[in-house]
PDBML (XML) file of the C-alpha atoms, coordinates in Angstrom:
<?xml version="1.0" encoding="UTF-8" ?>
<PDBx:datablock datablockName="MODEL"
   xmlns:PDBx="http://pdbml.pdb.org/schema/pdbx-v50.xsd"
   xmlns:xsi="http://www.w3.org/2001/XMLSchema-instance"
   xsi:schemaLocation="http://pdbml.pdb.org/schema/pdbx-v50.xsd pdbx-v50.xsd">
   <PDBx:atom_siteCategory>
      <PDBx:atom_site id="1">
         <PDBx:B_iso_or_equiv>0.00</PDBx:B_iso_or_equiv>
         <PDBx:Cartn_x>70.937</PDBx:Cartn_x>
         <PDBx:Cartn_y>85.328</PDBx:Cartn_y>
         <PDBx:Cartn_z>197.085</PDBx:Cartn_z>
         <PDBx:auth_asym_id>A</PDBx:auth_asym_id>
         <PDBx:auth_atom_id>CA</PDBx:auth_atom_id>
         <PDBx:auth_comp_id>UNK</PDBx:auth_comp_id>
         <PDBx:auth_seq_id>1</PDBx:auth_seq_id>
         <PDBx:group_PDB>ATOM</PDBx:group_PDB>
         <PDBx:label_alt_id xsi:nil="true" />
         <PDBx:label_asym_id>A</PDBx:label_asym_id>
         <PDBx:label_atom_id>CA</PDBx:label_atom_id>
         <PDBx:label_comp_id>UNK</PDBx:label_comp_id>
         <PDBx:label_entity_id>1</PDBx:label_entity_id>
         <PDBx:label_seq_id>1</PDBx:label_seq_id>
         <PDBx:occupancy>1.00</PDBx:occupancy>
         <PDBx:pdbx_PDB_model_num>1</PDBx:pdbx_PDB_model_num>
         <PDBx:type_symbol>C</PDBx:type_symbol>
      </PDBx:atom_site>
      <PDBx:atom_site id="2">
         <PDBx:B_iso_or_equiv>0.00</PDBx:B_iso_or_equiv>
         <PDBx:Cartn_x>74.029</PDBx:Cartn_x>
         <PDBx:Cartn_y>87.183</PDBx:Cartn_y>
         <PDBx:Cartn_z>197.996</PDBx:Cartn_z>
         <PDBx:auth_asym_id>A</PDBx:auth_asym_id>
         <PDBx:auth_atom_id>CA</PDBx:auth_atom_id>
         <PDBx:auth_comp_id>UNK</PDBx:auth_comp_id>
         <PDBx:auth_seq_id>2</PDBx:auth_seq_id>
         <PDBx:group_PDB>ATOM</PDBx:group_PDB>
         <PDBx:label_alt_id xsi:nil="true" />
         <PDBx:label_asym_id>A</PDBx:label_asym_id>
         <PDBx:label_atom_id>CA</PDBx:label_atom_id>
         <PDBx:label_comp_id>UNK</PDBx:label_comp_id>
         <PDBx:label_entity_id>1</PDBx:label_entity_id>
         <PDBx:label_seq_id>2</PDBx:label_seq_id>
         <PDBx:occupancy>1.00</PDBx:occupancy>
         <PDBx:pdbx_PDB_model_num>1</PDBx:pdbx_PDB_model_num>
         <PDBx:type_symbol>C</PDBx:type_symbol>
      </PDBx:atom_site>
      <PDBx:atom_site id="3">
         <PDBx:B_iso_or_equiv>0.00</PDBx:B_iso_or_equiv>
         <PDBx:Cartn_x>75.835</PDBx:Cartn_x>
         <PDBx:Cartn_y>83.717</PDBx:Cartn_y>
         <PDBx:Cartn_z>198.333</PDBx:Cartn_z>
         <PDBx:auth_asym_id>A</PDBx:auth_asym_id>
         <PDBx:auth_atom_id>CA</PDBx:auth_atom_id>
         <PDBx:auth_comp_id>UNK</PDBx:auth_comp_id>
         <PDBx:auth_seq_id>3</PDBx:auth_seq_id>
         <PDBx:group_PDB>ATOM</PDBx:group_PDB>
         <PDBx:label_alt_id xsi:nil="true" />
         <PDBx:label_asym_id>A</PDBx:label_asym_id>
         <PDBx:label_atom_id>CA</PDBx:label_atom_id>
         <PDBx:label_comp_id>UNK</PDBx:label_comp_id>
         <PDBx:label_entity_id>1</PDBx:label_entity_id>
         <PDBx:label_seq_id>3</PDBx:label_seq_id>
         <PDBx:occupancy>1.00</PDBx:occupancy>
         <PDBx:pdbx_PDB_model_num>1</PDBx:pdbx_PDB_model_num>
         <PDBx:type_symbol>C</PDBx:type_symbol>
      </PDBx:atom_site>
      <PDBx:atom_site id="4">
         <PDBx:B_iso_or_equiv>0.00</PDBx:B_iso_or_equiv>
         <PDBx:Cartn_x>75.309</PDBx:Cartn_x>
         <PDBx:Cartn_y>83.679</PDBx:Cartn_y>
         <PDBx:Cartn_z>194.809</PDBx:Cartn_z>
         <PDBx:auth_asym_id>A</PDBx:auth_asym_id>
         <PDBx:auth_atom_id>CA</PDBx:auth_atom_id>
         <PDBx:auth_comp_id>UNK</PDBx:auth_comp_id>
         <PDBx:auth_seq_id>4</PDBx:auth_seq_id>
         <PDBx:group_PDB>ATOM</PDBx:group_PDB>
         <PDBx:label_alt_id xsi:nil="true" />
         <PDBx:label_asym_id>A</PDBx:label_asym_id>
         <PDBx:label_atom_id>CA</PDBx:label_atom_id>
         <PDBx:label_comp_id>UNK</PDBx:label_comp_id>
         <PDBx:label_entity_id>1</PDBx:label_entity_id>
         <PDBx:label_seq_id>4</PDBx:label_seq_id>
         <PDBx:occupancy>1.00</PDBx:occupancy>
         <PDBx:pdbx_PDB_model_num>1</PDBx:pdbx_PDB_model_num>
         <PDBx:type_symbol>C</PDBx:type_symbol>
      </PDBx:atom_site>
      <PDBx:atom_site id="5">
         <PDBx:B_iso_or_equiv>0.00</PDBx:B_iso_or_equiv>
         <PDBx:Cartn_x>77.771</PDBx:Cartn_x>
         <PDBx:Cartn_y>86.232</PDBx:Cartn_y>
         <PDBx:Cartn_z>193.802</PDBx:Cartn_z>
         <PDBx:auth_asym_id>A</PDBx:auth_asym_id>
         <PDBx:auth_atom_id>CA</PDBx:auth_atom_id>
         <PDBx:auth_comp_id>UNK</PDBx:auth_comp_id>
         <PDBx:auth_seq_id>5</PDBx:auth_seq_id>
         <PDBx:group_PDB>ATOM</PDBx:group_PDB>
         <PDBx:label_alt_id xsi:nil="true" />
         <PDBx:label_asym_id>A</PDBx:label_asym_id>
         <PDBx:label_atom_id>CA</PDBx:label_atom_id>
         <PDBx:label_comp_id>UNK</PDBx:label_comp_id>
         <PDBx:label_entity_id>1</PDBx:label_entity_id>
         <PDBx:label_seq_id>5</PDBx:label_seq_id>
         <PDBx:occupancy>1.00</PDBx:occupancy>
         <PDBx:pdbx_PDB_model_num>1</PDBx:pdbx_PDB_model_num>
         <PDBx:type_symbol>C</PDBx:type_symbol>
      </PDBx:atom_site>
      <PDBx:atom_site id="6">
         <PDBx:B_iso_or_equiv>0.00</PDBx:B_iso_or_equiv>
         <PDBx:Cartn_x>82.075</PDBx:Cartn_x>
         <PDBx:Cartn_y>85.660</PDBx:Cartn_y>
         <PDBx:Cartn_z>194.370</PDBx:Cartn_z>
         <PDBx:auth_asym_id>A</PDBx:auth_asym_id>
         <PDBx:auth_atom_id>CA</PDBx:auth_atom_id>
         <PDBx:auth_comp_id>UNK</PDBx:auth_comp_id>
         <PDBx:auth_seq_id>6</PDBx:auth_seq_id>
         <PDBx:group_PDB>ATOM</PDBx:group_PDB>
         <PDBx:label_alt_id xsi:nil="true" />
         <PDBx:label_asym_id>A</PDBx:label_asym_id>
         <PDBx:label_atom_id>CA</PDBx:label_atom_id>
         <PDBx:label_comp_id>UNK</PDBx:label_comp_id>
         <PDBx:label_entity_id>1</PDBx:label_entity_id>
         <PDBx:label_seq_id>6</PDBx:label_seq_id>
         <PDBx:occupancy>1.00</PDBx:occupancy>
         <PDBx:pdbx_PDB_model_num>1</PDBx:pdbx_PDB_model_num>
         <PDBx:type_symbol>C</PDBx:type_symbol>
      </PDBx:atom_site>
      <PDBx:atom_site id="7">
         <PDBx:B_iso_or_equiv>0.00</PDBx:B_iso_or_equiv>
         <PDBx:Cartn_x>82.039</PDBx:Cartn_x>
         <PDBx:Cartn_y>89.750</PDBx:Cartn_y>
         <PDBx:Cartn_z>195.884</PDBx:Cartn_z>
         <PDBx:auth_asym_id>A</PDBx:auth_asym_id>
         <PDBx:auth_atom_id>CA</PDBx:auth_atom_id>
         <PDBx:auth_comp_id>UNK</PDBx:auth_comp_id>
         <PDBx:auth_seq_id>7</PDBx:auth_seq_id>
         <PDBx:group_PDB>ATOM</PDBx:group_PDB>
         <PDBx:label_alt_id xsi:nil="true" />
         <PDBx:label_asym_id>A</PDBx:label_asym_id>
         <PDBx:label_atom_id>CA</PDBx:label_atom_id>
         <PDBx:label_comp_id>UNK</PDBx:label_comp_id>
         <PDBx:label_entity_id>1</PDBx:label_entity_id>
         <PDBx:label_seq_id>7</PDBx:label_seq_id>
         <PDBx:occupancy>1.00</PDBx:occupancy>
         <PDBx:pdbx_PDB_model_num>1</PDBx:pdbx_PDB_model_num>
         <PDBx:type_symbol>C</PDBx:type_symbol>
      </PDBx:atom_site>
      <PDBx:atom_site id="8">
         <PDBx:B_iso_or_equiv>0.00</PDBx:B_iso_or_equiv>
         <PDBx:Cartn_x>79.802</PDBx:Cartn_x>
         <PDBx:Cartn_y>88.788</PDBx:Cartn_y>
         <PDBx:Cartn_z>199.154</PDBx:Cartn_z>
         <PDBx:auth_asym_id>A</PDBx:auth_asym_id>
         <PDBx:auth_atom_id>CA</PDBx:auth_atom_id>
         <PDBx:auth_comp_id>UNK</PDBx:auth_comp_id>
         <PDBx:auth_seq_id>8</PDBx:auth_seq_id>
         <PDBx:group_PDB>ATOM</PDBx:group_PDB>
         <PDBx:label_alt_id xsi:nil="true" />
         <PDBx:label_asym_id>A</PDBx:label_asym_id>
         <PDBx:label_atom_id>CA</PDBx:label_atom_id>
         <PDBx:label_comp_id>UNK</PDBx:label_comp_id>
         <PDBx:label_entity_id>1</PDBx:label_entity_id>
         <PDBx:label_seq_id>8</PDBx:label_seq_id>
         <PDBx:occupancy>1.00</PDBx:occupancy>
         <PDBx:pdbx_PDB_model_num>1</PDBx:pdbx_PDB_model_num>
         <PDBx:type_symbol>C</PDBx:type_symbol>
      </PDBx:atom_site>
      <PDBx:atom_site id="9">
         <PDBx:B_iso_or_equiv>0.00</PDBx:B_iso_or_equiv>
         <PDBx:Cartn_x>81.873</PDBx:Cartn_x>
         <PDBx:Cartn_y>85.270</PDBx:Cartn_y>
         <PDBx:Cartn_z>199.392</PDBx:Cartn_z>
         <PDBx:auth_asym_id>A</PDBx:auth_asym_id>
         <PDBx:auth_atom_id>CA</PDBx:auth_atom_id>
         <PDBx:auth_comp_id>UNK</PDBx:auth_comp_id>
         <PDBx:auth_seq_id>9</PDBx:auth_seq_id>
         <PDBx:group_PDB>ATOM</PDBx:group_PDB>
         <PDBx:label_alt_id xsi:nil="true" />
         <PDBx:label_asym_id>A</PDBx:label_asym_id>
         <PDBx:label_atom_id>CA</PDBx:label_atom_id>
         <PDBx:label_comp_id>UNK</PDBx:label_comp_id>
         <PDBx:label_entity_id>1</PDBx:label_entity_id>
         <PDBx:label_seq_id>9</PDBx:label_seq_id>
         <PDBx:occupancy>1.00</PDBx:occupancy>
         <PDBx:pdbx_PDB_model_num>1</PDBx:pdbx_PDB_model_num>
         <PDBx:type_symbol>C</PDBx:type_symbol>
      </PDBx:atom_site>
      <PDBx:atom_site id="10">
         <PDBx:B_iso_or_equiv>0.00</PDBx:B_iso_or_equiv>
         <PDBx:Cartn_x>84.171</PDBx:Cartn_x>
         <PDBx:Cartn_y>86.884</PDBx:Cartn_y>
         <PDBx:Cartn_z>201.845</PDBx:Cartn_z>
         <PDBx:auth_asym_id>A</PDBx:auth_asym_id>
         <PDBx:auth_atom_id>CA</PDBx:auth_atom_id>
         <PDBx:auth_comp_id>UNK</PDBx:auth_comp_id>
         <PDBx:auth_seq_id>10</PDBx:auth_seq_id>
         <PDBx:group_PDB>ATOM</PDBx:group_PDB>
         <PDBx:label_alt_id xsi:nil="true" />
         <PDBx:label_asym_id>A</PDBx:label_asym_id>
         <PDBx:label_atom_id>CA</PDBx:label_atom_id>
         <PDBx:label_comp_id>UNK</PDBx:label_comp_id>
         <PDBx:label_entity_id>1</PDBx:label_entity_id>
         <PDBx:label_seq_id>10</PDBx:label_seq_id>
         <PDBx:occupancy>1.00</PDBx:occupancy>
         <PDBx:pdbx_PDB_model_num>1</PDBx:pdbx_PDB_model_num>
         <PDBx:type_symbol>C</PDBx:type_symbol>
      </PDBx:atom_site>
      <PDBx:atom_site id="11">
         <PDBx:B_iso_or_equiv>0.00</PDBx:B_iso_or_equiv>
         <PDBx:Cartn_x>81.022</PDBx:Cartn_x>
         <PDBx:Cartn_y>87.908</PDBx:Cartn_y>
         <PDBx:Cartn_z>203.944</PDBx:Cartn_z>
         <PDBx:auth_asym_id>A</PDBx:auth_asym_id>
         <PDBx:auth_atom_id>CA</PDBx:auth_atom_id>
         <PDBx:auth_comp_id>UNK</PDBx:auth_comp_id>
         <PDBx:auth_seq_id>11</PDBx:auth_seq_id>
         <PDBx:group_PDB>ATOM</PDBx:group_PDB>
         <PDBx:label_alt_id xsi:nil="true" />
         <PDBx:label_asym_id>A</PDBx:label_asym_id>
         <PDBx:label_atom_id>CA</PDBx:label_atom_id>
         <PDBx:label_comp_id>UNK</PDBx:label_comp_id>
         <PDBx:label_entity_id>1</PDBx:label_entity_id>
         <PDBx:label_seq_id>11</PDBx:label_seq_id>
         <PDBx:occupancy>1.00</PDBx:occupancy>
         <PDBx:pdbx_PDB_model_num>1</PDBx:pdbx_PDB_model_num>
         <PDBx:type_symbol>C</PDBx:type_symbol>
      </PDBx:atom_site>
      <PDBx:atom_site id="12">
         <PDBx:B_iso_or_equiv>0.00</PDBx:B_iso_or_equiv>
         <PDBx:Cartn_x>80.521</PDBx:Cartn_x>
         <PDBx:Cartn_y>84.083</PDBx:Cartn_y>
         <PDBx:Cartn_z>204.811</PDBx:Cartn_z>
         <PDBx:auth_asym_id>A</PDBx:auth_asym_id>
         <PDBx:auth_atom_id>CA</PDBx:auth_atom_id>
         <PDBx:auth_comp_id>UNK</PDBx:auth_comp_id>
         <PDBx:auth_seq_id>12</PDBx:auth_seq_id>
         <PDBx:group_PDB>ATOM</PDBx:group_PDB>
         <PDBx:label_alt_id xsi:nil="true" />
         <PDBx:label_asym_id>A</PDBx:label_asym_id>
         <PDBx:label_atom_id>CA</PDBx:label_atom_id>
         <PDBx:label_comp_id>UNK</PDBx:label_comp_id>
         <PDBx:label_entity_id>1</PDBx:label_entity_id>
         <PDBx:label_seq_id>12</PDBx:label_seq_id>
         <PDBx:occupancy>1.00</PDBx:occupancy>
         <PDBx:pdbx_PDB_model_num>1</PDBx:pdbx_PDB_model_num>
         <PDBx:type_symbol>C</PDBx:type_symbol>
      </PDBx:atom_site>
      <PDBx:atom_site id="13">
         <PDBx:B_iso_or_equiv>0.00</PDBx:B_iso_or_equiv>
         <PDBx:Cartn_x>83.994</PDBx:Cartn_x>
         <PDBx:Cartn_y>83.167</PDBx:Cartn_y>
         <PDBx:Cartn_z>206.106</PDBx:Cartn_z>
         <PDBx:auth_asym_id>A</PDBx:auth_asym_id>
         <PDBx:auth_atom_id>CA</PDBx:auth_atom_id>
         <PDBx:auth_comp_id>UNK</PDBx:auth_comp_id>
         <PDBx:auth_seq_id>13</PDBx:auth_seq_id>
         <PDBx:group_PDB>ATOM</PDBx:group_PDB>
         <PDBx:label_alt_id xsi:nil="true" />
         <PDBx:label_asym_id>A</PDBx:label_asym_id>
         <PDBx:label_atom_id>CA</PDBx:label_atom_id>
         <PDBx:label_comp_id>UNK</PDBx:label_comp_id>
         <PDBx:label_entity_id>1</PDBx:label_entity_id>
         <PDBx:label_seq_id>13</PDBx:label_seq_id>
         <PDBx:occupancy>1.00</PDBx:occupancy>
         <PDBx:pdbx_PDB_model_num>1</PDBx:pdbx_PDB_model_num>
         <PDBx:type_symbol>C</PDBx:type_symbol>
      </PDBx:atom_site>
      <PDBx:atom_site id="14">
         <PDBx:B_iso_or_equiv>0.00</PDBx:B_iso_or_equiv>
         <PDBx:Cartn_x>82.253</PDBx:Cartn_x>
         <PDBx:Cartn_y>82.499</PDBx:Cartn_y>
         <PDBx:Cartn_z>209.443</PDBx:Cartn_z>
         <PDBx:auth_asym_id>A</PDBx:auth_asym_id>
         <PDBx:auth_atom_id>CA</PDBx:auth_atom_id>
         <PDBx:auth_comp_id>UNK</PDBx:auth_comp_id>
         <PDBx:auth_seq_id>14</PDBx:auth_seq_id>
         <PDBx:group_PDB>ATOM</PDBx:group_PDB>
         <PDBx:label_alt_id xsi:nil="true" />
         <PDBx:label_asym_id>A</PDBx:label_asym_id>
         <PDBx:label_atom_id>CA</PDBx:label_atom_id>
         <PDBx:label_comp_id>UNK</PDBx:label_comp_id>
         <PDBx:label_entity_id>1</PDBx:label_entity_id>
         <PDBx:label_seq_id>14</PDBx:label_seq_id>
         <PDBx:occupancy>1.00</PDBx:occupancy>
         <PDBx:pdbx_PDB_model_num>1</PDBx:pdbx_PDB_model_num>
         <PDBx:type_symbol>C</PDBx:type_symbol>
      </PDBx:atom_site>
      <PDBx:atom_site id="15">
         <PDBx:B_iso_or_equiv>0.00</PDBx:B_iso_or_equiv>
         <PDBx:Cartn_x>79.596</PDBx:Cartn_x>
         <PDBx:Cartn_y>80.892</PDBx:Cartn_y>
         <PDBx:Cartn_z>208.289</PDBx:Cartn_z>
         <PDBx:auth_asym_id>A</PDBx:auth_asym_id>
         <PDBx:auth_atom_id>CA</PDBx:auth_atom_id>
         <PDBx:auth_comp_id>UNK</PDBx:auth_comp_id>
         <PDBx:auth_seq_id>15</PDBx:auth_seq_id>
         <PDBx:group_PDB>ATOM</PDBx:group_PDB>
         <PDBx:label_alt_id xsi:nil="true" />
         <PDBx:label_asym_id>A</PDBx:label_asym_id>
         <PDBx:label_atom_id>CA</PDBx:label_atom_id>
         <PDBx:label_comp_id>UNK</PDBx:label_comp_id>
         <PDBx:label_entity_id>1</PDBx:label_entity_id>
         <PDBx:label_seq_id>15</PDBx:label_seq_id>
         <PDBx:occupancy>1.00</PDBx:occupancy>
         <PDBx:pdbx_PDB_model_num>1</PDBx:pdbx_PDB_model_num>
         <PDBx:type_symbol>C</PDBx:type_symbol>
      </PDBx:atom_site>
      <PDBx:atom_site id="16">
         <PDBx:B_iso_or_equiv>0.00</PDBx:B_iso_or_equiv>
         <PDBx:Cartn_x>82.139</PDBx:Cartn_x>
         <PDBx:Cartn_y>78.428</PDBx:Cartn_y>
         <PDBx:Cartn_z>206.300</PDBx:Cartn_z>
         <PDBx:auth_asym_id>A</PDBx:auth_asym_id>
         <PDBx:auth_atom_id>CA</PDBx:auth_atom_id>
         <PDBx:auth_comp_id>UNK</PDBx:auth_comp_id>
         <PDBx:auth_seq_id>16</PDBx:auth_seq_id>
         <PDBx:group_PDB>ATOM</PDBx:group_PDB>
         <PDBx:label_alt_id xsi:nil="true" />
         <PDBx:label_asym_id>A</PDBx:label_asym_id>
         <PDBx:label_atom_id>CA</PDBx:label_atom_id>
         <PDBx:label_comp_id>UNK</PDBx:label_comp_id>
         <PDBx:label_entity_id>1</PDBx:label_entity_id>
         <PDBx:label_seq_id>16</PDBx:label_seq_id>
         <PDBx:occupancy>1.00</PDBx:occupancy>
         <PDBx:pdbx_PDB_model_num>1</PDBx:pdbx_PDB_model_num>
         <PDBx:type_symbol>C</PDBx:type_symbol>
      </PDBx:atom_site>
      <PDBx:atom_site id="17">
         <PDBx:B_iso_or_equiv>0.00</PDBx:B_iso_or_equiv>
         <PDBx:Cartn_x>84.248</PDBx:Cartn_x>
         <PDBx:Cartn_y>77.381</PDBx:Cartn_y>
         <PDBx:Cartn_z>209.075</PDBx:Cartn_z>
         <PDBx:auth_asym_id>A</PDBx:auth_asym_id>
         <PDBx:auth_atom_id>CA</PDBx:auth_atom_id>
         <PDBx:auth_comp_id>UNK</PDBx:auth_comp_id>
         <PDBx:auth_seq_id>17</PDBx:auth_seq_id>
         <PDBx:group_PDB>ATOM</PDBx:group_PDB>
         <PDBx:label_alt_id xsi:nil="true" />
         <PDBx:label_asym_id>A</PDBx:label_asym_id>
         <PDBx:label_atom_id>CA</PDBx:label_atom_id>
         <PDBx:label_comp_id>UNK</PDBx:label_comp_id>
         <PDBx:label_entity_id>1</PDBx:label_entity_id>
         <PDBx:label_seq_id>17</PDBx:label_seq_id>
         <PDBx:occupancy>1.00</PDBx:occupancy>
         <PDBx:pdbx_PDB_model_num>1</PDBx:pdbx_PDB_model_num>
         <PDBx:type_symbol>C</PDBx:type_symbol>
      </PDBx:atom_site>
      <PDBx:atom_site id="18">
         <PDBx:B_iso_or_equiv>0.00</PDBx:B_iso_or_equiv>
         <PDBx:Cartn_x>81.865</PDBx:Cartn_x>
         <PDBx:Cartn_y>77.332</PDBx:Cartn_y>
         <PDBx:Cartn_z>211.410</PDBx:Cartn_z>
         <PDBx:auth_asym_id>A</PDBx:auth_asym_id>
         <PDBx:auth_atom_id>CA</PDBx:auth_atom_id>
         <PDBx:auth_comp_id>UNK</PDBx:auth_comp_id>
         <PDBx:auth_seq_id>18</PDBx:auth_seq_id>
         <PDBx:group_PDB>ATOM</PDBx:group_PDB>
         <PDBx:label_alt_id xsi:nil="true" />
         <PDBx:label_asym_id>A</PDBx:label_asym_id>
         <PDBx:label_atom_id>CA</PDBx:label_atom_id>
         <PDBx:label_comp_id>UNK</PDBx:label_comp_id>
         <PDBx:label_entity_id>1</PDBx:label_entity_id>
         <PDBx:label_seq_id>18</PDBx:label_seq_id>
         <PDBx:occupancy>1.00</PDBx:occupancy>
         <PDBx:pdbx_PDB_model_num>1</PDBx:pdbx_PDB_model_num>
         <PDBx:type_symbol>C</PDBx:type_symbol>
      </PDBx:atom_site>
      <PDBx:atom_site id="19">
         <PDBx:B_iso_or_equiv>0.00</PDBx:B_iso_or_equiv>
         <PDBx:Cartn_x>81.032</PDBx:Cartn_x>
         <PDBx:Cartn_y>73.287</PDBx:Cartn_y>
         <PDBx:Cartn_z>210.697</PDBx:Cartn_z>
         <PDBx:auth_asym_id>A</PDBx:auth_asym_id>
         <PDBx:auth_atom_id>CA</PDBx:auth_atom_id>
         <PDBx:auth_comp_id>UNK</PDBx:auth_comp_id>
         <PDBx:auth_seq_id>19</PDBx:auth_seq_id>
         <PDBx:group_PDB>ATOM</PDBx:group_PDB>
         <PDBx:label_alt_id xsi:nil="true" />
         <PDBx:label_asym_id>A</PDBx:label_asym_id>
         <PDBx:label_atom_id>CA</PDBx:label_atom_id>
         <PDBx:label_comp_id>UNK</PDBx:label_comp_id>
         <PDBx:label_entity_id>1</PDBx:label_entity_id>
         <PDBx:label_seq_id>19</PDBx:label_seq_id>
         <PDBx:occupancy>1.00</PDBx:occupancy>
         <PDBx:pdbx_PDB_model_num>1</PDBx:pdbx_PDB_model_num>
         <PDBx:type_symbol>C</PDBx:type_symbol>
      </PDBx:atom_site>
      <PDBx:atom_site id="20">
         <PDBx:B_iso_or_equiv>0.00</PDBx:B_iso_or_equiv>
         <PDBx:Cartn_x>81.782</PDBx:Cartn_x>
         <PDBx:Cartn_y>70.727</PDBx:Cartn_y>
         <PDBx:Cartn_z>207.391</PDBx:Cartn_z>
         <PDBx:auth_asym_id>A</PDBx:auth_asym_id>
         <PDBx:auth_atom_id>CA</PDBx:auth_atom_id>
         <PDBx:auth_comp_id>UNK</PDBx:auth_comp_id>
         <PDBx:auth_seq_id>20</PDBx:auth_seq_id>
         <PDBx:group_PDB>ATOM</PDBx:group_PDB>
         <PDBx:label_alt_id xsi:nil="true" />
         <PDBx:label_asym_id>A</PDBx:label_asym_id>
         <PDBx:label_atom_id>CA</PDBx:label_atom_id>
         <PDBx:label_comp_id>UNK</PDBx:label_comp_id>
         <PDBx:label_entity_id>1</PDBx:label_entity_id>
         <PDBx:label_seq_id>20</PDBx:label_seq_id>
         <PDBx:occupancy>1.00</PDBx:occupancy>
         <PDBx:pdbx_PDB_model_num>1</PDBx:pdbx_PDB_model_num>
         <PDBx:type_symbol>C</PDBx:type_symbol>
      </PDBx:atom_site>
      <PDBx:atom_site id="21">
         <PDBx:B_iso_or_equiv>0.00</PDBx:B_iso_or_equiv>
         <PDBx:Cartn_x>78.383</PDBx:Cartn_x>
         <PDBx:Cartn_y>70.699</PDBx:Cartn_y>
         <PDBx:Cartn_z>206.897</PDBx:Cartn_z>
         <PDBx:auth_asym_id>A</PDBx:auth_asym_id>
         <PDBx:auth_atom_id>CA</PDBx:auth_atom_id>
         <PDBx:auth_comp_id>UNK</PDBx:auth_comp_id>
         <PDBx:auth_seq_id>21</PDBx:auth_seq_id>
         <PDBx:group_PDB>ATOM</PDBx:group_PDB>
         <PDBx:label_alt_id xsi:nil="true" />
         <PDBx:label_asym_id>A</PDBx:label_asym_id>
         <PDBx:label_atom_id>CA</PDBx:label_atom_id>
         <PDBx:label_comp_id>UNK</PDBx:label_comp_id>
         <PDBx:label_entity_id>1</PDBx:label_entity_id>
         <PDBx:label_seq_id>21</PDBx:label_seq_id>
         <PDBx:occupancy>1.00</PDBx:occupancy>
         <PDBx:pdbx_PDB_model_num>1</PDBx:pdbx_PDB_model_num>
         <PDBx:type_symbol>C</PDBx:type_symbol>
      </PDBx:atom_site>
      <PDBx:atom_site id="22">
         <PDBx:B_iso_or_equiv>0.00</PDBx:B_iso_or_equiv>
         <PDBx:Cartn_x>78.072</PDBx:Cartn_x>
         <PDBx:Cartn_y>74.765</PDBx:Cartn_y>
         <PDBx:Cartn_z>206.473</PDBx:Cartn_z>
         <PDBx:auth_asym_id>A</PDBx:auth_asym_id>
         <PDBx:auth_atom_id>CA</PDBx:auth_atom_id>
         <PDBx:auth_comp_id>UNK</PDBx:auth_comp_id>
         <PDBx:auth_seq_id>22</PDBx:auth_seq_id>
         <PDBx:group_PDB>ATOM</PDBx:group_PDB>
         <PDBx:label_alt_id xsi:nil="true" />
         <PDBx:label_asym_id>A</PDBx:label_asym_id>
         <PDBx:label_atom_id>CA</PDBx:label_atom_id>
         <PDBx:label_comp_id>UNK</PDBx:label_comp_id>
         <PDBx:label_entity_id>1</PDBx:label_entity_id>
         <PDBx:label_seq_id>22</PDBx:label_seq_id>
         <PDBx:occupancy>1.00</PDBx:occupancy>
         <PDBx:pdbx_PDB_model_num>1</PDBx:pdbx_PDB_model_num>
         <PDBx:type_symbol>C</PDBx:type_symbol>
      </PDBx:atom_site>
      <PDBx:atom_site id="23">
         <PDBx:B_iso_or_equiv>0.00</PDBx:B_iso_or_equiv>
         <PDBx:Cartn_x>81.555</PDBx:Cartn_x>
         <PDBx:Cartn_y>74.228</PDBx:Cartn_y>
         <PDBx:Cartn_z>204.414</PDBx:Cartn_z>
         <PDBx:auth_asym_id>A</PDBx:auth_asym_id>
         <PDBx:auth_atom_id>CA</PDBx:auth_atom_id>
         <PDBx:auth_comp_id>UNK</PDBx:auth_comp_id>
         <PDBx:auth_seq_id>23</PDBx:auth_seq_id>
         <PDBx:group_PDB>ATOM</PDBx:group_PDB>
         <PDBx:label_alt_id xsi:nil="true" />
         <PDBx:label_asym_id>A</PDBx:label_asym_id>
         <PDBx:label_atom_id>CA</PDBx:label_atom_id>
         <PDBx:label_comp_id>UNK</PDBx:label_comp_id>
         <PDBx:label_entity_id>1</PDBx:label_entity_id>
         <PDBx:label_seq_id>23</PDBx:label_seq_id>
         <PDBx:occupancy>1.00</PDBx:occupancy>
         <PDBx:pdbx_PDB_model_num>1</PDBx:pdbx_PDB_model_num>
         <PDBx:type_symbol>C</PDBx:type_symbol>
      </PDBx:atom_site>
      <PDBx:atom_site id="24">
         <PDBx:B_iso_or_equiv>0.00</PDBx:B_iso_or_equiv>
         <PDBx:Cartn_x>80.411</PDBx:Cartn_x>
         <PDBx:Cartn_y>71.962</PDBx:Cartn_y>
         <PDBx:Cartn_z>202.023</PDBx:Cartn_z>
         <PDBx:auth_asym_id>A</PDBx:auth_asym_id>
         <PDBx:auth_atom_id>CA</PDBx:auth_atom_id>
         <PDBx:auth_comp_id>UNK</PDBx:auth_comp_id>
         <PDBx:auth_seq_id>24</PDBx:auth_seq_id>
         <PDBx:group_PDB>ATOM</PDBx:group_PDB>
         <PDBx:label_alt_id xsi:nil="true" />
         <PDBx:label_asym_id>A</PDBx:label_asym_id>
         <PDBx:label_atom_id>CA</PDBx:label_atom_id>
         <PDBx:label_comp_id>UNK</PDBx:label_comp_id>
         <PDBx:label_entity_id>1</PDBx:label_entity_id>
         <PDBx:label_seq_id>24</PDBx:label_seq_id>
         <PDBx:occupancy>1.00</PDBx:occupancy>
         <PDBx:pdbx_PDB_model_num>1</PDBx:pdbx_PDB_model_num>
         <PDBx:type_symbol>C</PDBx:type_symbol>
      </PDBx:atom_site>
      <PDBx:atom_site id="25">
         <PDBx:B_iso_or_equiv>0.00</PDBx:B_iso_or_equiv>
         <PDBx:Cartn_x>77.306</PDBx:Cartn_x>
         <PDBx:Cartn_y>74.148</PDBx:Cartn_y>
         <PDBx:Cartn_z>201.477</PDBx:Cartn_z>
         <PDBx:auth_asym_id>A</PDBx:auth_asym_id>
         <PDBx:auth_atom_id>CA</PDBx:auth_atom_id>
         <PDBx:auth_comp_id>UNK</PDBx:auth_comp_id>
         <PDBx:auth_seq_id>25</PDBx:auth_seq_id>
         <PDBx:group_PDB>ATOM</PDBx:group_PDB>
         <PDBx:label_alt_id xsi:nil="true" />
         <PDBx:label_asym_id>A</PDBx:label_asym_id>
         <PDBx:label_atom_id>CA</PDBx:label_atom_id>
         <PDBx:label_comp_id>UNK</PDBx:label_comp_id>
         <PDBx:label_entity_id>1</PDBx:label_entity_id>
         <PDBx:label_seq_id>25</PDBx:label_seq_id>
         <PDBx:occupancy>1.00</PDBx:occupancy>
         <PDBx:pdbx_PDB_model_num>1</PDBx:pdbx_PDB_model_num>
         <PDBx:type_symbol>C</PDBx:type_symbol>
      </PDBx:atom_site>
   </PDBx:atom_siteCategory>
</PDBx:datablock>
């Protein structure tokens, strides 16, 4: 999964502020 590598982390900035529960994950 693309989540799995630290290069597409920037890709899910949205995704990790959009609620604690996506932030956690």
């Amino acid at each position: 999964h693309s989540v799995r590598f630290k290069d597409f982390h920037p890709c899910f900035k949205e995704a990790r502020e959009y609620s604690l529960y996506q932030k956690r994950w």
